[in-house]
C-alpha atoms as a PDB file:
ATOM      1  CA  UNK A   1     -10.701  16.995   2.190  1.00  0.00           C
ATOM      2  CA  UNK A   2     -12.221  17.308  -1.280  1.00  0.00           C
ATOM      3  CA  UNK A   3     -12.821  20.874  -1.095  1.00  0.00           C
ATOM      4  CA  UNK A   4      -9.274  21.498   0.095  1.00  0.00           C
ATOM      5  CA  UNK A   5      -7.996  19.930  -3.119  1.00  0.00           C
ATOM      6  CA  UNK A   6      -9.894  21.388  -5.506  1.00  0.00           C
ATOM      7  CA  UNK A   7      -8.913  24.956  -3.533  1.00  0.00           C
ATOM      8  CA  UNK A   8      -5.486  23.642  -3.669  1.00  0.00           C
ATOM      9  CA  UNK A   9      -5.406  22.574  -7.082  1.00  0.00           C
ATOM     10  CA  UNK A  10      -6.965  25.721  -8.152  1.00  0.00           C
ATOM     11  CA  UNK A  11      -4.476  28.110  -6.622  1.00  0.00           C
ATOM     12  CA  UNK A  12      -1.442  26.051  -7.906  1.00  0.00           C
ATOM     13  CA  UNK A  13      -3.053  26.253 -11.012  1.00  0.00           C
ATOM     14  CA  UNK A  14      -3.585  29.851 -11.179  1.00  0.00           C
ATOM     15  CA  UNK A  15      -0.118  30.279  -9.466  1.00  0.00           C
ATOM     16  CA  UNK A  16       1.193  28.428 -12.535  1.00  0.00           C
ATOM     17  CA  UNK A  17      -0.675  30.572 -15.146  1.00  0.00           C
ATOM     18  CA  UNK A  18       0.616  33.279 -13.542  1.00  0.00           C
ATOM     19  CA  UNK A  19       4.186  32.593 -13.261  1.00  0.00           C
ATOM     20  CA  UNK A  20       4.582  31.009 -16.363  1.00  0.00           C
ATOM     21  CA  UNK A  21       3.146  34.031 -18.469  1.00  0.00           C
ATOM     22  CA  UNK A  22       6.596  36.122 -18.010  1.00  0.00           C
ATOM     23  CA  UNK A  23       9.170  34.519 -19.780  1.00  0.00           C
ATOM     24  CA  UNK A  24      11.456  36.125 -18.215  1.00  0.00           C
ATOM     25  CA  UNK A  25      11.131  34.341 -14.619  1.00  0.00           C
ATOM     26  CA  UNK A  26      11.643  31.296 -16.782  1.00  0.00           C
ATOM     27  CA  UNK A  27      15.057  32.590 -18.468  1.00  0.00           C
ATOM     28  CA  UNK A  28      16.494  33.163 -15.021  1.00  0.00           C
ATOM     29  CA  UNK A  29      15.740  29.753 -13.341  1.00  0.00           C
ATOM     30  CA  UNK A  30      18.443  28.588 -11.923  1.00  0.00           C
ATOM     31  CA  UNK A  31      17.159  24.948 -12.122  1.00  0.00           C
ATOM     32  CA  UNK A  32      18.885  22.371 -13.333  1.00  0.00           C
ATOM     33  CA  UNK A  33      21.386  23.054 -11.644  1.00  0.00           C
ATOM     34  CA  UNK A  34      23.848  21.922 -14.980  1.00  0.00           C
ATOM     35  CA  UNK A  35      21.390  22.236 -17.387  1.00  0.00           C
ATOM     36  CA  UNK A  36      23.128  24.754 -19.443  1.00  0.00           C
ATOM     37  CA  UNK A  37      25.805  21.477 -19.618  1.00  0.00           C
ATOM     38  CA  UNK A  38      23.821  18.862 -20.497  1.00  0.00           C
ATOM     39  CA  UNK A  39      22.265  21.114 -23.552  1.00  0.00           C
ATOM     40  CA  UNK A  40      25.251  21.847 -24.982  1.00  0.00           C
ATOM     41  CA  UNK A  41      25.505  18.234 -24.752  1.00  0.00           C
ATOM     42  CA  UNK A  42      22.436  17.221 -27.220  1.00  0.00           C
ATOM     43  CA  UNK A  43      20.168  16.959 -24.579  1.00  0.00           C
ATOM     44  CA  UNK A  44      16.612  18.482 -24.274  1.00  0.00           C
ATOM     45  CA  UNK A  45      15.359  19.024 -20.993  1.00  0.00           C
ATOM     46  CA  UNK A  46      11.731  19.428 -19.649  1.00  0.00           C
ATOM     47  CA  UNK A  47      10.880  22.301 -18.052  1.00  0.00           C
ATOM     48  CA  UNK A  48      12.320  22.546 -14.261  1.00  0.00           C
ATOM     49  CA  UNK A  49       8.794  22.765 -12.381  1.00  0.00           C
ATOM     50  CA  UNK A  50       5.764  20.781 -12.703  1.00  0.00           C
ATOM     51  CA  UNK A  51       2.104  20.473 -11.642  1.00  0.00           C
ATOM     52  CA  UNK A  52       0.388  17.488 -11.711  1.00  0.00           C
ATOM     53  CA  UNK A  53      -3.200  15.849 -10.624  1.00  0.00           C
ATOM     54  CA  UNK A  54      -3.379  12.233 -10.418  1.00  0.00           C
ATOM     55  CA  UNK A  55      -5.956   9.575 -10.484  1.00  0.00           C
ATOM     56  CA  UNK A  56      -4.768   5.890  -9.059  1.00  0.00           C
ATOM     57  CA  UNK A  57      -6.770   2.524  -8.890  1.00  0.00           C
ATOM     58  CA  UNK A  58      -5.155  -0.268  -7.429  1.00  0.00           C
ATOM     59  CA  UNK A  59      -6.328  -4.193  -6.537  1.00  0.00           C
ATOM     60  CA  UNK A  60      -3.708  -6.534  -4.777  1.00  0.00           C
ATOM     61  CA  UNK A  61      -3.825  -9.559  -2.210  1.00  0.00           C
ATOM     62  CA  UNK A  62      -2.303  -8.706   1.357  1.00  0.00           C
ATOM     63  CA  UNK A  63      -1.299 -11.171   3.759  1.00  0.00           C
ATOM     64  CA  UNK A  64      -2.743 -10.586   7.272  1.00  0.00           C
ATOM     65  CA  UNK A  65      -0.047 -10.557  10.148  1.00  0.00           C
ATOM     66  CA  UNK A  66      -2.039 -11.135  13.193  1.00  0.00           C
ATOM     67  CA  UNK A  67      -6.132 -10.083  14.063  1.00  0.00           C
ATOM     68  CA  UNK A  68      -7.043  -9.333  17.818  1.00  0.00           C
ATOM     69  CA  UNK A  69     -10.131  -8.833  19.337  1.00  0.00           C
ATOM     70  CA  UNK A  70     -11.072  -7.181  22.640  1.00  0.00           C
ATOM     71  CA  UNK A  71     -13.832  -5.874  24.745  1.00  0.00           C
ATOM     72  CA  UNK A  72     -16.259  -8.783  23.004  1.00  0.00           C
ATOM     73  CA  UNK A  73     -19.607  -9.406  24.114  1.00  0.00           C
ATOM     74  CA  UNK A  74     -22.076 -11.508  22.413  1.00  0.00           C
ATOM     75  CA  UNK A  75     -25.792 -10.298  22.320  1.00  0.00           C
ATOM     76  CA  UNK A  76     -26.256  -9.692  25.270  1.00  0.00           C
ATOM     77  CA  UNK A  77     -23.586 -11.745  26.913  1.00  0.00           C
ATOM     78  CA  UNK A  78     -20.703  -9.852  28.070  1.00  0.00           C
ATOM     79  CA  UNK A  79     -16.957 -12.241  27.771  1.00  0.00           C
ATOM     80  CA  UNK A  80     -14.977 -10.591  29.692  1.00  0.00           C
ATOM     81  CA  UNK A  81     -11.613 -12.101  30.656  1.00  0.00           C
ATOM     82  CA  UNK A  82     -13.534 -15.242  28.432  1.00  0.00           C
ATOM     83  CA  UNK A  83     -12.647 -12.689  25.500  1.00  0.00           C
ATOM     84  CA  UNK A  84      -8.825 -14.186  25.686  1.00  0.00           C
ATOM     85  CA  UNK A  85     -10.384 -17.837  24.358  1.00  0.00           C
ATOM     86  CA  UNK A  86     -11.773 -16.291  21.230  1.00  0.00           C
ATOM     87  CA  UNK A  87      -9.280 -16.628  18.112  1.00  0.00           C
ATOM     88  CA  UNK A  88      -9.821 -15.336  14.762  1.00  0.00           C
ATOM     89  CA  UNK A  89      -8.021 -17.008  11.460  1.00  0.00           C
ATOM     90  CA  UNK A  90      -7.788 -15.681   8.361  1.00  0.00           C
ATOM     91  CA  UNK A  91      -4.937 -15.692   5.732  1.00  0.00           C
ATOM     92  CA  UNK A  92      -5.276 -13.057   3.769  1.00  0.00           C
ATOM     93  CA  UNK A  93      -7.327 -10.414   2.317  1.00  0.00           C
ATOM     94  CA  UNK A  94      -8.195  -8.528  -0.867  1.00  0.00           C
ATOM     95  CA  UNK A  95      -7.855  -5.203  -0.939  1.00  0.00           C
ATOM     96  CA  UNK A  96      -8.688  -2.051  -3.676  1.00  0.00           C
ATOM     97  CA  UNK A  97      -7.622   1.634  -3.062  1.00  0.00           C
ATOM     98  CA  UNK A  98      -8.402   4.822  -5.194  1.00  0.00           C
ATOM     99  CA  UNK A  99      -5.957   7.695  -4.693  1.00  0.00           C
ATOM    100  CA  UNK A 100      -6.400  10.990  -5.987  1.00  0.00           C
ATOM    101  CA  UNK A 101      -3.821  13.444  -5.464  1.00  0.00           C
ATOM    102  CA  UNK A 102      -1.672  16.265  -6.527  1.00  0.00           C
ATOM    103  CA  UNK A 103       1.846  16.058  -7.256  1.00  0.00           C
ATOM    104  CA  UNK A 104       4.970  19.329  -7.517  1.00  0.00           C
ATOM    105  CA  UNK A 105       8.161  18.541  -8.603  1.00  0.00           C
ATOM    106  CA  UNK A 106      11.137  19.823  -9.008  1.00  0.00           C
ATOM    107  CA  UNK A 107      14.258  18.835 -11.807  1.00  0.00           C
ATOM    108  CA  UNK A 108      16.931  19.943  -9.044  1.00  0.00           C
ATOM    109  CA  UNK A 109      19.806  18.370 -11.849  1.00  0.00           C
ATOM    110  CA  UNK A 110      19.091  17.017 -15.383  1.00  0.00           C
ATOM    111  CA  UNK A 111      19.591  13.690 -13.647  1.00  0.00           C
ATOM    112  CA  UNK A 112      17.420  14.011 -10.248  1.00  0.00           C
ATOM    113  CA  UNK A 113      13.692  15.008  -9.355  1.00  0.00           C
ATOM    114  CA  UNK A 114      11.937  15.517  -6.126  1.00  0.00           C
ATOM    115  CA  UNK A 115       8.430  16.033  -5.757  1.00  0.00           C
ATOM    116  CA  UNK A 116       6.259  16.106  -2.816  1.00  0.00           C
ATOM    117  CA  UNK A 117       2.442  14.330  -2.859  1.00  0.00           C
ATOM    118  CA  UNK A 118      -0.676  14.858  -1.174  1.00  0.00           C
ATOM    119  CA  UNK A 119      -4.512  13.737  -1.534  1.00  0.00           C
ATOM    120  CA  UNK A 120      -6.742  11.571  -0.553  1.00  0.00           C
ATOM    121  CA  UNK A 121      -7.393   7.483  -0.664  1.00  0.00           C
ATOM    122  CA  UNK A 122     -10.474   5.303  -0.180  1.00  0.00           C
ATOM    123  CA  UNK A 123     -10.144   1.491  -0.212  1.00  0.00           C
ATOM    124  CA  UNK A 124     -11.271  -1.331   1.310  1.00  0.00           C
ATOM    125  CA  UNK A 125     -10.038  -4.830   2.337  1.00  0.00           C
ATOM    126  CA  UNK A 126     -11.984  -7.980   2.415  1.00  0.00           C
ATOM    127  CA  UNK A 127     -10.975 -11.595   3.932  1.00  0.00           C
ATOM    128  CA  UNK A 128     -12.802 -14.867   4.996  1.00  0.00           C
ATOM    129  CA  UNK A 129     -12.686 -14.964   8.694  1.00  0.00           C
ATOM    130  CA  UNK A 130     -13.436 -17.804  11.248  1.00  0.00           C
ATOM    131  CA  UNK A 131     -13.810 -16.898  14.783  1.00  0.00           C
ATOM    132  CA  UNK A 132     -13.610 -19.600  17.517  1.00  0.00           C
ATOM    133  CA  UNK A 133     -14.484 -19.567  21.171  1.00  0.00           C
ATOM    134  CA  UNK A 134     -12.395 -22.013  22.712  1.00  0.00           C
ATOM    135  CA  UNK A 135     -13.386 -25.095  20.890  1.00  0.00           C
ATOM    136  CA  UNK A 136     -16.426 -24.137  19.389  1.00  0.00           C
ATOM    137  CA  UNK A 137     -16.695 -22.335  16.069  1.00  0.00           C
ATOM    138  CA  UNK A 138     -18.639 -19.003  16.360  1.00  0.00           C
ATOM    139  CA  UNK A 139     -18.359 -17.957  12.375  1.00  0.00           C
ATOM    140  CA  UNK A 140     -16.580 -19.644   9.556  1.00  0.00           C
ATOM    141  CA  UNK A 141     -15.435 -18.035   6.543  1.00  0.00           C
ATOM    142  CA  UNK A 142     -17.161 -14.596   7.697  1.00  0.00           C
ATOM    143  CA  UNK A 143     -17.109 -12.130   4.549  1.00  0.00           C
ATOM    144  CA  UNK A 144     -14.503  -9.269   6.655  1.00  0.00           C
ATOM    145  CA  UNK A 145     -15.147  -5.904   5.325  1.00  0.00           C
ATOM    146  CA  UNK A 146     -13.414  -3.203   6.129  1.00  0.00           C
ATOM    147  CA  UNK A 147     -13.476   0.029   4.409  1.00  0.00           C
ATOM    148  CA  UNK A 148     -11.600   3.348   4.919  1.00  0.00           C
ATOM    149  CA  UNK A 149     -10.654   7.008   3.527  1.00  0.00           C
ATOM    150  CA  UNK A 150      -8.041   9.279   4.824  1.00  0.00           C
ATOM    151  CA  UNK A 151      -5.693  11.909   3.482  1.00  0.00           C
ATOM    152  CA  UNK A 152      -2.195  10.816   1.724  1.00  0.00           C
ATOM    153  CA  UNK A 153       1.284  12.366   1.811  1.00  0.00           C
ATOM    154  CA  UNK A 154       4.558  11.717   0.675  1.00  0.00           C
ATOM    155  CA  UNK A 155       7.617  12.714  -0.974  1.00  0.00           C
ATOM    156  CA  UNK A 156      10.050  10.496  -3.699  1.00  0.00           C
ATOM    157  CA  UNK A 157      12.587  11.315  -5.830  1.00  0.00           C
ATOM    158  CA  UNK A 158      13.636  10.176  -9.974  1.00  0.00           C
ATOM    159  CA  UNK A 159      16.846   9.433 -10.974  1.00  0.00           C
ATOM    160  CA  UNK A 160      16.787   9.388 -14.720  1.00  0.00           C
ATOM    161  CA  UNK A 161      19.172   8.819 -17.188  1.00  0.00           C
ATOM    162  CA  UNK A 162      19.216   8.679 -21.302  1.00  0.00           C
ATOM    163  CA  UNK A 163      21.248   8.024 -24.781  1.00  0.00           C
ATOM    164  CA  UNK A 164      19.921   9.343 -28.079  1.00  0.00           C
ATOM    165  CA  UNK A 165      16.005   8.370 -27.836  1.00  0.00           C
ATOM    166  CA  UNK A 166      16.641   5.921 -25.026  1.00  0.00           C
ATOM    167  CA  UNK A 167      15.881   6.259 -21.364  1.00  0.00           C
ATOM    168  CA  UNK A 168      16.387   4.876 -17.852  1.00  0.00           C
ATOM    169  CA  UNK A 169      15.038   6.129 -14.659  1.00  0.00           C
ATOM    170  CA  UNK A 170      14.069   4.802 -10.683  1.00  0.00           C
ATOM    171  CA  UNK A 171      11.583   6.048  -8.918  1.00  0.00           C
ATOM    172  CA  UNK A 172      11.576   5.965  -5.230  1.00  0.00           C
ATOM    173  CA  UNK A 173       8.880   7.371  -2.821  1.00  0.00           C
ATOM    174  CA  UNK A 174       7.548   7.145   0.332  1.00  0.00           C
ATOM    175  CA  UNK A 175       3.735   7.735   1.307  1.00  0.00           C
ATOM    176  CA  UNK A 176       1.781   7.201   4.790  1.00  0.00           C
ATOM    177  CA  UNK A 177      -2.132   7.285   4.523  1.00  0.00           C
ATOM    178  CA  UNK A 178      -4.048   8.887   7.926  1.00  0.00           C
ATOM    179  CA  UNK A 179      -7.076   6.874   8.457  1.00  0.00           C
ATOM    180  CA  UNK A 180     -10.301   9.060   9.151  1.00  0.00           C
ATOM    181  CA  UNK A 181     -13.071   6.565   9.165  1.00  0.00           C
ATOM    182  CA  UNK A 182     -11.515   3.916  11.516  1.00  0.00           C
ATOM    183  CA  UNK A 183      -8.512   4.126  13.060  1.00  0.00           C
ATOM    184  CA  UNK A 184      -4.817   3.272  11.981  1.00  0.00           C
ATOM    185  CA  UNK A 185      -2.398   4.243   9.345  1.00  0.00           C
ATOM    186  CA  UNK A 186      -1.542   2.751   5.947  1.00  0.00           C
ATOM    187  CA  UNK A 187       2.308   3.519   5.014  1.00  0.00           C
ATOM    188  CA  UNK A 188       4.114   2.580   1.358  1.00  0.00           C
ATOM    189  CA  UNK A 189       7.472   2.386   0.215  1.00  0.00           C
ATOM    190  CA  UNK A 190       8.009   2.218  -3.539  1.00  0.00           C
ATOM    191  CA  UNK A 191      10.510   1.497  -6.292  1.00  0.00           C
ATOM    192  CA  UNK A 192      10.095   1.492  -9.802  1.00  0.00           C
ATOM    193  CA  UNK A 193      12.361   0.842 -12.283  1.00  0.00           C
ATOM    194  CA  UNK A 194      11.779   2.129 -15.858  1.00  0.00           C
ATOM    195  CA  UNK A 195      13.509   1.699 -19.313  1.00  0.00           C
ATOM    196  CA  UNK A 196      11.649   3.672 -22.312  1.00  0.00           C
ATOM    197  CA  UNK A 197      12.400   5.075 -25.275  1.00  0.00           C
ATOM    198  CA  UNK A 198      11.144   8.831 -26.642  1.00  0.00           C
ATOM    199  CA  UNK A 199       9.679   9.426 -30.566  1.00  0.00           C
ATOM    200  CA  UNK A 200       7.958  12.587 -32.405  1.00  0.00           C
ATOM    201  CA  UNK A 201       4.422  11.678 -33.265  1.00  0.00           C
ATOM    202  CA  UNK A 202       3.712  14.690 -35.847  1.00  0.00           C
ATOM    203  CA  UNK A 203       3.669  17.731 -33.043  1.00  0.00           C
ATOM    204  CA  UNK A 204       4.243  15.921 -30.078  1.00  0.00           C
ATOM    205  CA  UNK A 205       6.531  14.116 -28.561  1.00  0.00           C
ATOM    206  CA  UNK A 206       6.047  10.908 -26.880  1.00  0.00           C
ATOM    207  CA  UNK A 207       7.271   8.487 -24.536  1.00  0.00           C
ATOM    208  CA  UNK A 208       6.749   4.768 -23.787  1.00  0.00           C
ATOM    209  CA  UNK A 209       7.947   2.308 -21.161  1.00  0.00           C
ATOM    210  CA  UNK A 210       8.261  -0.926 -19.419  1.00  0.00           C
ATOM    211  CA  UNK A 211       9.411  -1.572 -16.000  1.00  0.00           C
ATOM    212  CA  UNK A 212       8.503  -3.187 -12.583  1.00  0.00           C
ATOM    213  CA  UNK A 213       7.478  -2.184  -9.045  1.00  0.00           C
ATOM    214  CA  UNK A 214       8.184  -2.643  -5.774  1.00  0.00           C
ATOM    215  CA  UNK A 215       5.911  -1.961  -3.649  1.00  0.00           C
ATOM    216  CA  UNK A 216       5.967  -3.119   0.230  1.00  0.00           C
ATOM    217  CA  UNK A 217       2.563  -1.728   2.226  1.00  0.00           C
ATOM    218  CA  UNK A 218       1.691  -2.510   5.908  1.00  0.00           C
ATOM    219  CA  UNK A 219      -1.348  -1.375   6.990  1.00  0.00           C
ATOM    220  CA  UNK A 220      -2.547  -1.631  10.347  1.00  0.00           C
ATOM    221  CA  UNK A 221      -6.493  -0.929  11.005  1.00  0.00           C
ATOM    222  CA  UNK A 222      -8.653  -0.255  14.175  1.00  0.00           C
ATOM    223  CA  UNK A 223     -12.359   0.023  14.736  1.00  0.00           C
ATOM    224  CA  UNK A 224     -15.502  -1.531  15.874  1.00  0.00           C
ATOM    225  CA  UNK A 225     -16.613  -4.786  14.899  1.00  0.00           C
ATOM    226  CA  UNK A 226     -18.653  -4.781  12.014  1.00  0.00           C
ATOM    227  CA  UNK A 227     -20.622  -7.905  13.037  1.00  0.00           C
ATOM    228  CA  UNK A 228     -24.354  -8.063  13.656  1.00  0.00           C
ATOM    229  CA  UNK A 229     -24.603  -9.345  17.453  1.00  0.00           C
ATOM    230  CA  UNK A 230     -21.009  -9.358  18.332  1.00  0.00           C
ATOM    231  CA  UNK A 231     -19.562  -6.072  19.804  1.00  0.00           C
ATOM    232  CA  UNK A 232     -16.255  -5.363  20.613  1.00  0.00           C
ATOM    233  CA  UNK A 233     -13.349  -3.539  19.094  1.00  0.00           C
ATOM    234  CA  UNK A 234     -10.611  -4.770  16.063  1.00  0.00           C
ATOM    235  CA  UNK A 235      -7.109  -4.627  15.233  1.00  0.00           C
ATOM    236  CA  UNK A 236      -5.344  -5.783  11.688  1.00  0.00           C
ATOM    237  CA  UNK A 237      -2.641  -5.754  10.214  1.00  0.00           C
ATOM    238  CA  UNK A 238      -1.461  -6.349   7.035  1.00  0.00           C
ATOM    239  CA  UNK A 239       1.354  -6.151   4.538  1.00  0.00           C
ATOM    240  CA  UNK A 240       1.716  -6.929   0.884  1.00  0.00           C
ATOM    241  CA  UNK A 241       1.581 -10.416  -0.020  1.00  0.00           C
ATOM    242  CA  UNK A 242       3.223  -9.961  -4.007  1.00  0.00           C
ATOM    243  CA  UNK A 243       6.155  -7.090  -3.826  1.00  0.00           C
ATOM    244  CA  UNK A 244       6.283  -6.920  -7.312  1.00  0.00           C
ATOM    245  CA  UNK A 245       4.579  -6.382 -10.496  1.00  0.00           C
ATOM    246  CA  UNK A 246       4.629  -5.688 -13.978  1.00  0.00           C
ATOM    247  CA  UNK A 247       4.100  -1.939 -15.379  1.00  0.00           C
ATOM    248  CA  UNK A 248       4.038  -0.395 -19.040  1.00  0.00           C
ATOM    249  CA  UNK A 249       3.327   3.269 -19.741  1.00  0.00           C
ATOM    250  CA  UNK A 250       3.160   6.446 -21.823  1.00  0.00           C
ATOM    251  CA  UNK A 251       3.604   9.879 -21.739  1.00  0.00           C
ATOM    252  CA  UNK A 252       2.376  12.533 -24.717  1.00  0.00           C
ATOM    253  CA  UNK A 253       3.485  16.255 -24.538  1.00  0.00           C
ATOM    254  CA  UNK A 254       0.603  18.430 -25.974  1.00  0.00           C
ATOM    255  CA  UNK A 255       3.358  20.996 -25.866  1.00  0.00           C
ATOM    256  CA  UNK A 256       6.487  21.924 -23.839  1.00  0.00           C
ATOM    257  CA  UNK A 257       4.674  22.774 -20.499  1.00  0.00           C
ATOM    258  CA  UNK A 258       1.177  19.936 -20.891  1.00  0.00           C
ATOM    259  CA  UNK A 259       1.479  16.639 -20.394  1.00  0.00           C
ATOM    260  CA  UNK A 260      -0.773  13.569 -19.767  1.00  0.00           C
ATOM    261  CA  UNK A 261       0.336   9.811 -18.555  1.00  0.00           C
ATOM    262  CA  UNK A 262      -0.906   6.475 -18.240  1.00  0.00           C
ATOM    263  CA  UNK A 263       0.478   3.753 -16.680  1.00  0.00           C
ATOM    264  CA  UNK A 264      -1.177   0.279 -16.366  1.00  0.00           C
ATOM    265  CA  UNK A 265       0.449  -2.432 -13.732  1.00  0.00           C
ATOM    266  CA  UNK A 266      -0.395  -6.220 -14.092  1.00  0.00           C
ATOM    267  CA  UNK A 267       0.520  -9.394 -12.713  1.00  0.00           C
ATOM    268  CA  UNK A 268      -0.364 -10.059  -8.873  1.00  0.00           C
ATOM    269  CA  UNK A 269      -0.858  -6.058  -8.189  1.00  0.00           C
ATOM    270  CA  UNK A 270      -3.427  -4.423 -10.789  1.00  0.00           C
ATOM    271  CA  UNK A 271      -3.173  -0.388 -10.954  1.00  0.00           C
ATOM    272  CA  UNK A 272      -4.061   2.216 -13.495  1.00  0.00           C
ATOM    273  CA  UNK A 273      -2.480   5.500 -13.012  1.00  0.00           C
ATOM    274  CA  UNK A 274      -3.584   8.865 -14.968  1.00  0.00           C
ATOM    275  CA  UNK A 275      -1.931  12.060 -14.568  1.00  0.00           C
ATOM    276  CA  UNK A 276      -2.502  15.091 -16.590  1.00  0.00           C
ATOM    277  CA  UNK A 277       0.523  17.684 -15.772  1.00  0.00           C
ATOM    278  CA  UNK A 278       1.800  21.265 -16.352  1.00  0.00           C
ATOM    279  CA  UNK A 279       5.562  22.203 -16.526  1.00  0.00           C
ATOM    280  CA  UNK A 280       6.608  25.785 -16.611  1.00  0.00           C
END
């Protein structure tokens, strides 16, 4: 998966050079679609295509659904239909991802983006477990590790909005994450609303906002049992325990087609985002 990004990135990249070294394929963009309107209405708009890689870490608490267990045997002690007395508790789980991806959009109206997203994530989740047979308490408080990796894709779109140096936008995107380690699938759905406001800092020109996120994750994961003398095979799932969080950000143009962002999320759900992006 690595080396297909950086090949990926490296072609867009080159693509981009390439493309945006005529002018002239520039001049007769079509997109936005009403951008000749909003101009002659005061407003300046970004470049219609973009480029962007992205680096992600996120921490949050998730709230596990239900935990089953089958095909257990202990040592050397096979359960059998005895597996259906064993019960495993837990409430809920820690868990941290890294995402790395790449990101093209695409200003289809002054007012609306769409951009597609792929990569990679690595995470893990970790919860206190206690495991019962029947009656009898096997493992309390059992330090549950799981971790994963798998490849990320998605699409969202912005709706965006301004007056004078003033800004609103939402973003909405969705994302499902193919597990390649252990088995099972982690899907988001995300909305963030944004208000920000835009000022000249000697050459460049800057942005900076505040806004919140909503963010609702289920995650459901599959594998062996990562427990010294019990074998069997796992299944959890989980979902976000705190929807929402807190986000402030900013955005610098080096010049009209490079741009970098940060964006820092706190409250329940901890995240930094960097992006460093090209706009031609």
């Amino acid at each position: 998966m690595k080396k297909t990004l950086v090949l990926l990135i490296t072609f867009i990249f080159n693509s981009i050079l390439l493309i945006s070294s005529d002018n002239s394929l520039q001049d007769k963009s079509m997109f936005p679609l009403l951008g000749n309107e909003a101009r002659k209405m005061g407003y300046e708009l970004p470049n219609p295509y973009g480029i962007n890689v992205i680096y992600v870490d996120m921490k949050q608490d998730v709230d596990i659904k239900s935990i089953s267990l089958t095909n257990l045997s202990i040592g050397k002690l096979n359960l059998g239909n005895l597996g259906k007395l064993v019960s495993v508790k837990a409430e809920s789980a820690k868990t941290v991802n890294t995402n790395k991806l790449v990101k093209a959009d695409l200003w289809v109206f002054p007012f609306l983006n769409v951009y597609g997203i792929l990569g990679e994530t690595k995470g893990h989740s970790t919860a206190l477990v206690d495991i019962n047979l029947g009656n009898s308490q096997i493992l309390k408080n059992y330090d549950f590790t799981l971790r994963y990796e798998g490849t990320t894709y998605g699409v969202g779109t912005v709706l965006a909005g301004g007056y004078k140096n003033f800004f609103s936008l939402v973003d909405f995107n969705y994302t499902n994450t193919t597990l390649n380690i252990i088995e099972g699938n982690i899907s988001a759905f995300v909305i963030s609303p944004k208000v920000g406001y835009n000022f000249d800092f000697y050459s460049t020109k800057n942005s900076i906002w505040i806004g919140t996120m909503y963010q609702n994750i289920t995650q459901t994961l599959k594998g062996d049992i990562p427990i010294s003398n019990i074998q069997g095979k796992f299944e959890v799932k989980e979902s976000t325990s705190s929807p929402w969080n807190n986000v402030i950000g900013f955005r610098s143009e080096i010049n009209k087609s490079v741009e970098f962002t940060t964006e820092v999320g706190f409250g329940k759900r901890k995240s930094v985002t960097l992006s460093l992006g090209y706009r031609f």
